[in-house]
PDB file of N, CA and C in Angstrom:
ATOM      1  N   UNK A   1       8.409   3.552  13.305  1.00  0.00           N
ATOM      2  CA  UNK A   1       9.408   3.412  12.257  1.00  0.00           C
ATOM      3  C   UNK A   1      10.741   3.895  12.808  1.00  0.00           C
ATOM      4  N   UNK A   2      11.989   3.278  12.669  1.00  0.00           N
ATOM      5  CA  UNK A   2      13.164   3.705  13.397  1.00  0.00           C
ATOM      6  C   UNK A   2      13.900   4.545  12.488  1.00  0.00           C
ATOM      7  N   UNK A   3      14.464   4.990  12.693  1.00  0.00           N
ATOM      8  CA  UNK A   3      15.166   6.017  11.877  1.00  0.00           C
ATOM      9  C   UNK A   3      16.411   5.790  10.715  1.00  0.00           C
ATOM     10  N   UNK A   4      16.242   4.394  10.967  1.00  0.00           N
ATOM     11  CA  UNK A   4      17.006   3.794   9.645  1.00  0.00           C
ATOM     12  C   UNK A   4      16.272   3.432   8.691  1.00  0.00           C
ATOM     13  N   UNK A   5      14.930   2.646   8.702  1.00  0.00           N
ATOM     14  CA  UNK A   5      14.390   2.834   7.966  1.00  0.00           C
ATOM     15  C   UNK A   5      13.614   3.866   7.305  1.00  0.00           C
ATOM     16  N   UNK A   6      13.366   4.801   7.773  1.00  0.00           N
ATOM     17  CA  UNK A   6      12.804   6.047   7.746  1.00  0.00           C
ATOM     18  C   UNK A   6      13.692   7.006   6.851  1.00  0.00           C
ATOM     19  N   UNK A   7      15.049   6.242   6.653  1.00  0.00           N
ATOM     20  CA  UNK A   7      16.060   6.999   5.883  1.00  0.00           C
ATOM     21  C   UNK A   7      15.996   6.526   4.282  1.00  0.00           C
ATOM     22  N   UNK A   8      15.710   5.373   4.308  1.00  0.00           N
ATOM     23  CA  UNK A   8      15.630   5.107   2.944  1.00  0.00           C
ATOM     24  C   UNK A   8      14.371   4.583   2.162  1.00  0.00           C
ATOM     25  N   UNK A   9      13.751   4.442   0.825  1.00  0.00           N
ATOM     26  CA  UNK A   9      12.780   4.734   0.371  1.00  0.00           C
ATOM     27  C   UNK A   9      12.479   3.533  -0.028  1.00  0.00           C
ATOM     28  N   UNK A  10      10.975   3.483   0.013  1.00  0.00           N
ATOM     29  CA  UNK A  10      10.271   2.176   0.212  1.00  0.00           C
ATOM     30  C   UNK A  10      11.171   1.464  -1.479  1.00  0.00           C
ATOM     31  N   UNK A  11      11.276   1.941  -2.440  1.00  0.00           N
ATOM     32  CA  UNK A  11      12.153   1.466  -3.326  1.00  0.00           C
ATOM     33  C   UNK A  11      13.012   0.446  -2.697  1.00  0.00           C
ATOM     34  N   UNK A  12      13.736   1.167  -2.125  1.00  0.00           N
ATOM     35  CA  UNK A  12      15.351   0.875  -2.089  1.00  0.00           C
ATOM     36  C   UNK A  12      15.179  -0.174  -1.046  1.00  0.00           C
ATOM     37  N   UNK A  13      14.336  -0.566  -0.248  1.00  0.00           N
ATOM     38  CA  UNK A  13      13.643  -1.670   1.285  1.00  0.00           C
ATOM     39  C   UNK A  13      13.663  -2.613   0.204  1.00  0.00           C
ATOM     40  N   UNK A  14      12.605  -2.600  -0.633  1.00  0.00           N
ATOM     41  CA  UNK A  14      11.920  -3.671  -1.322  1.00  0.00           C
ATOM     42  C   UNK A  14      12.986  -4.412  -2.209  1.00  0.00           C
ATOM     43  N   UNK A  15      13.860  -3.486  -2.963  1.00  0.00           N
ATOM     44  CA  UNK A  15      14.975  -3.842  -3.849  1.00  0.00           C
ATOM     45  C   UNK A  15      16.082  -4.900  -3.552  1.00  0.00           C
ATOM     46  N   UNK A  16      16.552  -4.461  -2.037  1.00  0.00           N
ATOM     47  CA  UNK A  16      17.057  -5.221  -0.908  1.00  0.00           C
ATOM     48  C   UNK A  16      16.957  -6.511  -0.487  1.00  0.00           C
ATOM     49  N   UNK A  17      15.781  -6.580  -0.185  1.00  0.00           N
ATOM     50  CA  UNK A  17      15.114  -7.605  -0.137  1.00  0.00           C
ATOM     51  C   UNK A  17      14.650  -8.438  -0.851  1.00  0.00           C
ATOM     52  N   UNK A  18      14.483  -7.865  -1.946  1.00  0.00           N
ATOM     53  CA  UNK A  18      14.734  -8.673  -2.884  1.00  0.00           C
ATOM     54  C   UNK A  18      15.692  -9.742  -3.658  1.00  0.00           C
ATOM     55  N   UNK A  19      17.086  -8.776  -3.534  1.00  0.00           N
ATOM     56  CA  UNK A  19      18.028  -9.455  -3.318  1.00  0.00           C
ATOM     57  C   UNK A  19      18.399 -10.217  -2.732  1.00  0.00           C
ATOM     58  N   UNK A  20      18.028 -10.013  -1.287  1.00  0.00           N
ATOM     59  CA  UNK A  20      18.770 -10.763  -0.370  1.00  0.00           C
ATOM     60  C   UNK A  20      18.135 -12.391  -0.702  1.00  0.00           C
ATOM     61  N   UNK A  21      16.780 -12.010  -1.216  1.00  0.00           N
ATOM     62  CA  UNK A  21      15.999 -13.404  -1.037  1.00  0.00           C
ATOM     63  C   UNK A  21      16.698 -14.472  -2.267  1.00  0.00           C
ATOM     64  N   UNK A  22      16.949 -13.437  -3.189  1.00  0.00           N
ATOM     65  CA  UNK A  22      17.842 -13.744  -4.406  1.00  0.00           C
ATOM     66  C   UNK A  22      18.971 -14.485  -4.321  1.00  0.00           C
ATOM     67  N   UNK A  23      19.630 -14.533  -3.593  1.00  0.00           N
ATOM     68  CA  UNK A  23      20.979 -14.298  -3.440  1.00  0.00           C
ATOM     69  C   UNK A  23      21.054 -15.834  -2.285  1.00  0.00           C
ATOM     70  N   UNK A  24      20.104 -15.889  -1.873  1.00  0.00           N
ATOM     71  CA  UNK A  24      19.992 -16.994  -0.971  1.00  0.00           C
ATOM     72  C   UNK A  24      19.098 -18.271  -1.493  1.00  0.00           C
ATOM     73  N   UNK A  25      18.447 -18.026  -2.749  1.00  0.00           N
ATOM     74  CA  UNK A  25      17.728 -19.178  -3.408  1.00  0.00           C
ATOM     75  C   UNK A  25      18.359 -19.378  -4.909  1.00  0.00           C
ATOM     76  N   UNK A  26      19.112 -18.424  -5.323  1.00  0.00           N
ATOM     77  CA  UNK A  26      19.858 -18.515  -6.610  1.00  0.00           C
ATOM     78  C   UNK A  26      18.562 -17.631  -8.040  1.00  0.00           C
ATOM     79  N   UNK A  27      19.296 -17.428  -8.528  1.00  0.00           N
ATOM     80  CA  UNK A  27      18.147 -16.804  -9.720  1.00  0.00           C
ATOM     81  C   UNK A  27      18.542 -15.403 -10.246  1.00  0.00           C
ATOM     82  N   UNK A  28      17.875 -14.577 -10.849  1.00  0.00           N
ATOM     83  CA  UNK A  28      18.171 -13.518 -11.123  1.00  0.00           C
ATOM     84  C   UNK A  28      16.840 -12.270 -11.321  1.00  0.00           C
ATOM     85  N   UNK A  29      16.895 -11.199 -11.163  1.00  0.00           N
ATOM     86  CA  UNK A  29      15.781 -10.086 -10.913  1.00  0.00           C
ATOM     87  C   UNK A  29      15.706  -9.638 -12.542  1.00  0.00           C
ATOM     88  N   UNK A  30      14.596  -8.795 -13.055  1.00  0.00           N
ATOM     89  CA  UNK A  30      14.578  -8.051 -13.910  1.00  0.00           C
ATOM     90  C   UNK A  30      13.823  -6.682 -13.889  1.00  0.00           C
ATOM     91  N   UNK A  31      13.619  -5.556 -14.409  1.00  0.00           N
ATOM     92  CA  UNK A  31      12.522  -5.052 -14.259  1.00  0.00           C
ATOM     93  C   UNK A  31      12.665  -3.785 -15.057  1.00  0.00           C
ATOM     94  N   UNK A  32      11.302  -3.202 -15.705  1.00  0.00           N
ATOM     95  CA  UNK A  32      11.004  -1.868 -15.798  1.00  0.00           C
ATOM     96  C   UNK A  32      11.034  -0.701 -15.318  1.00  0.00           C
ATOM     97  N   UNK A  33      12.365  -0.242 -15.322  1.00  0.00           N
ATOM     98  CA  UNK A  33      12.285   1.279 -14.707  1.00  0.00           C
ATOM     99  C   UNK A  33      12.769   2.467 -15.890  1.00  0.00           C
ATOM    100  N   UNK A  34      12.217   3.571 -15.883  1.00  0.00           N
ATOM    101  CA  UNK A  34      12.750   4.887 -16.106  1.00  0.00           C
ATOM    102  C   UNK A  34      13.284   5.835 -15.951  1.00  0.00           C
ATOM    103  N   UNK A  35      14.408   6.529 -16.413  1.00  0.00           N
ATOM    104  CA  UNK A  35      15.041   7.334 -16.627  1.00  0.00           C
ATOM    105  C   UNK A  35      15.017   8.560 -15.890  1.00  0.00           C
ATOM    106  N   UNK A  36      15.087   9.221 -14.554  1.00  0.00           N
ATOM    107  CA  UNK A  36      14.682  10.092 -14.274  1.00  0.00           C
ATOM    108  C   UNK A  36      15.670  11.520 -14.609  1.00  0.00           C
ATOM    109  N   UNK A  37      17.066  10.976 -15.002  1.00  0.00           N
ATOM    110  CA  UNK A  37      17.969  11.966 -14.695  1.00  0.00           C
ATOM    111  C   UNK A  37      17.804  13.366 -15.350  1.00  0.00           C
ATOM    112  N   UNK A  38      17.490  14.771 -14.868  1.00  0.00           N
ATOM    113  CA  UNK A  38      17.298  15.634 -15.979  1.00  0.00           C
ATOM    114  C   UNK A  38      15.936  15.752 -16.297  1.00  0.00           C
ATOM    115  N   UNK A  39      14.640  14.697 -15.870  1.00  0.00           N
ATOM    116  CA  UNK A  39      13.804  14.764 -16.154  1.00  0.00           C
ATOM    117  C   UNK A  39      13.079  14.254 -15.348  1.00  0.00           C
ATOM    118  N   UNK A  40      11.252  14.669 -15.547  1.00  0.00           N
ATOM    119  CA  UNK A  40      10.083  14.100 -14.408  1.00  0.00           C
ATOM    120  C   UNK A  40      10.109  12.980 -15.222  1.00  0.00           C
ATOM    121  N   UNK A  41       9.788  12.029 -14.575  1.00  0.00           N
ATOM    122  CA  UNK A  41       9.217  10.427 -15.081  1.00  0.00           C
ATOM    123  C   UNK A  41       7.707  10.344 -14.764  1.00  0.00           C
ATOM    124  N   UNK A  42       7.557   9.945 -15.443  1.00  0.00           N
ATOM    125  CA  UNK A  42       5.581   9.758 -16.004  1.00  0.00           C
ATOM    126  C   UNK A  42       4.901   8.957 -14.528  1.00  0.00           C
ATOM    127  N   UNK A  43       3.952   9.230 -14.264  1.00  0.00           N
ATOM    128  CA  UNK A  43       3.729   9.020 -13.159  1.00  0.00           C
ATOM    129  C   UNK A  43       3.895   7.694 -13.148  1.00  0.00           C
ATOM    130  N   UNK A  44       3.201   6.885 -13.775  1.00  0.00           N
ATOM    131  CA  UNK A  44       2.897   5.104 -13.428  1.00  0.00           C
ATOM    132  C   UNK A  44       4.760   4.247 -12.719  1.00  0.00           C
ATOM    133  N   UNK A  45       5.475   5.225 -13.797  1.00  0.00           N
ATOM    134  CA  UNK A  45       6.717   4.891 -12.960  1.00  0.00           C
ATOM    135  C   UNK A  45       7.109   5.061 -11.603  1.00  0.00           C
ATOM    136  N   UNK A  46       6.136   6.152 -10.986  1.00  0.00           N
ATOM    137  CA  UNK A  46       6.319   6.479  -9.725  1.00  0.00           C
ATOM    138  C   UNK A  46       6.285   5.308  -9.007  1.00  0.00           C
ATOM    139  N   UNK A  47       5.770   4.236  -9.121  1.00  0.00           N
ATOM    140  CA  UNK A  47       4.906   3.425  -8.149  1.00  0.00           C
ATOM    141  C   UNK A  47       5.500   2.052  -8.215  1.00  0.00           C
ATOM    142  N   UNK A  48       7.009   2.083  -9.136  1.00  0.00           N
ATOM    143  CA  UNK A  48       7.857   1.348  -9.573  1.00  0.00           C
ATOM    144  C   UNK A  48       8.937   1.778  -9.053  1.00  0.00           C
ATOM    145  N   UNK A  49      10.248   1.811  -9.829  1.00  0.00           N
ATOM    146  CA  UNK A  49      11.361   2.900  -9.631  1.00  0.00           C
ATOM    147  C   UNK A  49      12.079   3.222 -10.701  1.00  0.00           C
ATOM    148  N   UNK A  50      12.693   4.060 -10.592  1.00  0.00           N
ATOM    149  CA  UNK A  50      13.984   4.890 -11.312  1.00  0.00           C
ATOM    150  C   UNK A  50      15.132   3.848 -11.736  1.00  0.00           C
ATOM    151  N   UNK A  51      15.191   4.019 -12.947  1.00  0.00           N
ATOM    152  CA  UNK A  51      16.506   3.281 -13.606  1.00  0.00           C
ATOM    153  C   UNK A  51      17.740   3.593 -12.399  1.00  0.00           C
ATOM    154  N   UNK A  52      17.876   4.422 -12.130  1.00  0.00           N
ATOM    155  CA  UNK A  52      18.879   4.672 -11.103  1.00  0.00           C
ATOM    156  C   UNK A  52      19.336   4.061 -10.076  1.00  0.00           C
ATOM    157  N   UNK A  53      18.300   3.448  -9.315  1.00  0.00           N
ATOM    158  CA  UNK A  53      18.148   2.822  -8.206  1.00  0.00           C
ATOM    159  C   UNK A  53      19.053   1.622  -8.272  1.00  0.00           C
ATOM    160  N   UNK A  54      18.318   0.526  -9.415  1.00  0.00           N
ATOM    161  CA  UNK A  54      18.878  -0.509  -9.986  1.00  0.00           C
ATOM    162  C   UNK A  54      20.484  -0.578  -9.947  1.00  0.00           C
ATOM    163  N   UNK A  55      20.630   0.428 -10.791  1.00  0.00           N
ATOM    164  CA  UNK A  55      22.170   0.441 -11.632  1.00  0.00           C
ATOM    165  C   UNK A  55      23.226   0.901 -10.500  1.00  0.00           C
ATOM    166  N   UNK A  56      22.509   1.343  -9.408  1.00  0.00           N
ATOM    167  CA  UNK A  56      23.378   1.389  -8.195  1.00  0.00           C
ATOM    168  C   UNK A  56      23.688   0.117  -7.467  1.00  0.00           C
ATOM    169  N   UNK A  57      22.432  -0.865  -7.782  1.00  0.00           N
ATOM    170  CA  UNK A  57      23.383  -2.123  -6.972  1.00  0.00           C
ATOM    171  C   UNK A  57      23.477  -3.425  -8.075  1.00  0.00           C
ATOM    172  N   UNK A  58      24.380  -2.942  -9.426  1.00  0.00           N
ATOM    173  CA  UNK A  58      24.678  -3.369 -10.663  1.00  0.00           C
ATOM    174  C   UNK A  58      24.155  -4.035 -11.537  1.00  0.00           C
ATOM    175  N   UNK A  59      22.809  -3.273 -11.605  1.00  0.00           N
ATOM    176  CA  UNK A  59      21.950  -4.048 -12.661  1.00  0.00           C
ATOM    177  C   UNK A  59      22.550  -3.086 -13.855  1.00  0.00           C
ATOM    178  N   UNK A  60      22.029  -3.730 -14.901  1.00  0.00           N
ATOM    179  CA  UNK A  60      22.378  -3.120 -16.197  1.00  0.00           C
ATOM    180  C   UNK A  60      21.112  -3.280 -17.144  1.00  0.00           C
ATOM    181  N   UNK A  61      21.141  -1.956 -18.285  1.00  0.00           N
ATOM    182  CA  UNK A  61      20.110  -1.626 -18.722  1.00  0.00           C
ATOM    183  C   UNK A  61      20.773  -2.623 -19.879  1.00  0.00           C
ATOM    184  N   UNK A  62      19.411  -3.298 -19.869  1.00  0.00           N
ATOM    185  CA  UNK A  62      19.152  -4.372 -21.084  1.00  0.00           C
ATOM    186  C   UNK A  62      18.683  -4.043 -22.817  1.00  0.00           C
ATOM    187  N   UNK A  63      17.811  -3.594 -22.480  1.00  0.00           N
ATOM    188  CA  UNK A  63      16.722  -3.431 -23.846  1.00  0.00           C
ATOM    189  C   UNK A  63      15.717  -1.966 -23.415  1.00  0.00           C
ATOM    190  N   UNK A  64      15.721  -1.195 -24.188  1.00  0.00           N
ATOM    191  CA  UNK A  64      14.838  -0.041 -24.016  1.00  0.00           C
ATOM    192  C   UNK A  64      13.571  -0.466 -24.627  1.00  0.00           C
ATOM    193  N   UNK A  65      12.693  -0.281 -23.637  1.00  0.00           N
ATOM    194  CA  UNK A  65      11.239  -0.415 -24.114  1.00  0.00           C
ATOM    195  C   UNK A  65      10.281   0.923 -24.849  1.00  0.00           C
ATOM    196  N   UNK A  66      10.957   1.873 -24.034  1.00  0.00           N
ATOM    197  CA  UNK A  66       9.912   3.038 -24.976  1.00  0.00           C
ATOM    198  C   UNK A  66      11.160   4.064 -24.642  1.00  0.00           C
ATOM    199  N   UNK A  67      10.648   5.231 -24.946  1.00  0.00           N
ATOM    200  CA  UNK A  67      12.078   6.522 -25.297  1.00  0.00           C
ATOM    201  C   UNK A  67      12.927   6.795 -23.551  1.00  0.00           C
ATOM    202  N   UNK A  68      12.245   6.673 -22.527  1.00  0.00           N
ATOM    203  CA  UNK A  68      13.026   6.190 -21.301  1.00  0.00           C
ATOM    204  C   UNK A  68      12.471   5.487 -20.313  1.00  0.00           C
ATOM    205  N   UNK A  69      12.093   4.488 -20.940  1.00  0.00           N
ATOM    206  CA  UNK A  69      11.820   3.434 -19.970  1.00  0.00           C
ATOM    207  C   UNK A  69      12.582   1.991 -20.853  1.00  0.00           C
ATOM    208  N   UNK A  70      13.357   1.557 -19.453  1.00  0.00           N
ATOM    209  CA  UNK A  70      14.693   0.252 -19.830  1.00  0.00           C
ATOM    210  C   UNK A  70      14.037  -0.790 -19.088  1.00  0.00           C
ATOM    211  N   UNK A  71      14.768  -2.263 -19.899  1.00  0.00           N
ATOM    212  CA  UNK A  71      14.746  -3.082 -18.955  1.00  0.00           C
ATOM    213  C   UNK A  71      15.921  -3.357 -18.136  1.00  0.00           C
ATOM    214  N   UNK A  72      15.766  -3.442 -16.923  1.00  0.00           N
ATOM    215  CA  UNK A  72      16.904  -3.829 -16.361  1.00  0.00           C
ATOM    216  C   UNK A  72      17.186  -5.103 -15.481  1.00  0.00           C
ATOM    217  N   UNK A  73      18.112  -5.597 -15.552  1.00  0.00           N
ATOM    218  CA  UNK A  73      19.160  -6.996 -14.792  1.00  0.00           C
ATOM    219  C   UNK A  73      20.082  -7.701 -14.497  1.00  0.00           C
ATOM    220  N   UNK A  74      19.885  -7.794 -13.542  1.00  0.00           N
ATOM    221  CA  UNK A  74      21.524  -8.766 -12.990  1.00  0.00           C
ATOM    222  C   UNK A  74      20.984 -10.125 -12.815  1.00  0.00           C
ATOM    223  N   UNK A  75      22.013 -10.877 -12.940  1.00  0.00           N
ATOM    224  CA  UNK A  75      22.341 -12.440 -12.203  1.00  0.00           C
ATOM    225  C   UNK A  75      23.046 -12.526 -11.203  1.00  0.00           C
ATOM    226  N   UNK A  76      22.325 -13.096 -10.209  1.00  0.00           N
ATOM    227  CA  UNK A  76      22.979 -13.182  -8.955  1.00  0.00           C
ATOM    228  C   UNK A  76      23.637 -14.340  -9.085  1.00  0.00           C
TER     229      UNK A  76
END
């Protein structure tokens, strides 16, 4: 593993890439994440990601599904 990837979290790889694939076939992402700020997030979110992540590369929280867990999305 090189040390660039090794810097950032399997989240933030996958998110990326996601995009990129996005961004090159047209369409748009959505998804379930939670709230971590100030607080632990319930495990099952672990294995997902953090509202945070998202809203850093300008998704926006859509619709709240339960007391902190959002939906979130952009259009590419």
């Amino acid at each position: 593993m090189t040390s660039g990837i090794a810097a950032k979290s399997v989240a933030r790889l996958a998110l990326e890439g996601a995009l990129d694939h996005i961004c090159a076939t047209g369409g748009g992402l959505e998804g379930i994440s939670e709230v971590t700020a100030n607080r632990s997030a319930q495990s099952r979110f672990l294995y997902t990601t953090t509202v945070e992540l998202p809203e850093q590369d300008e998704f926006e929280r859509v619709r709240r599904v339960e007391k902190h867990a959002w939906i979130t999305a952009r259009t590419i």
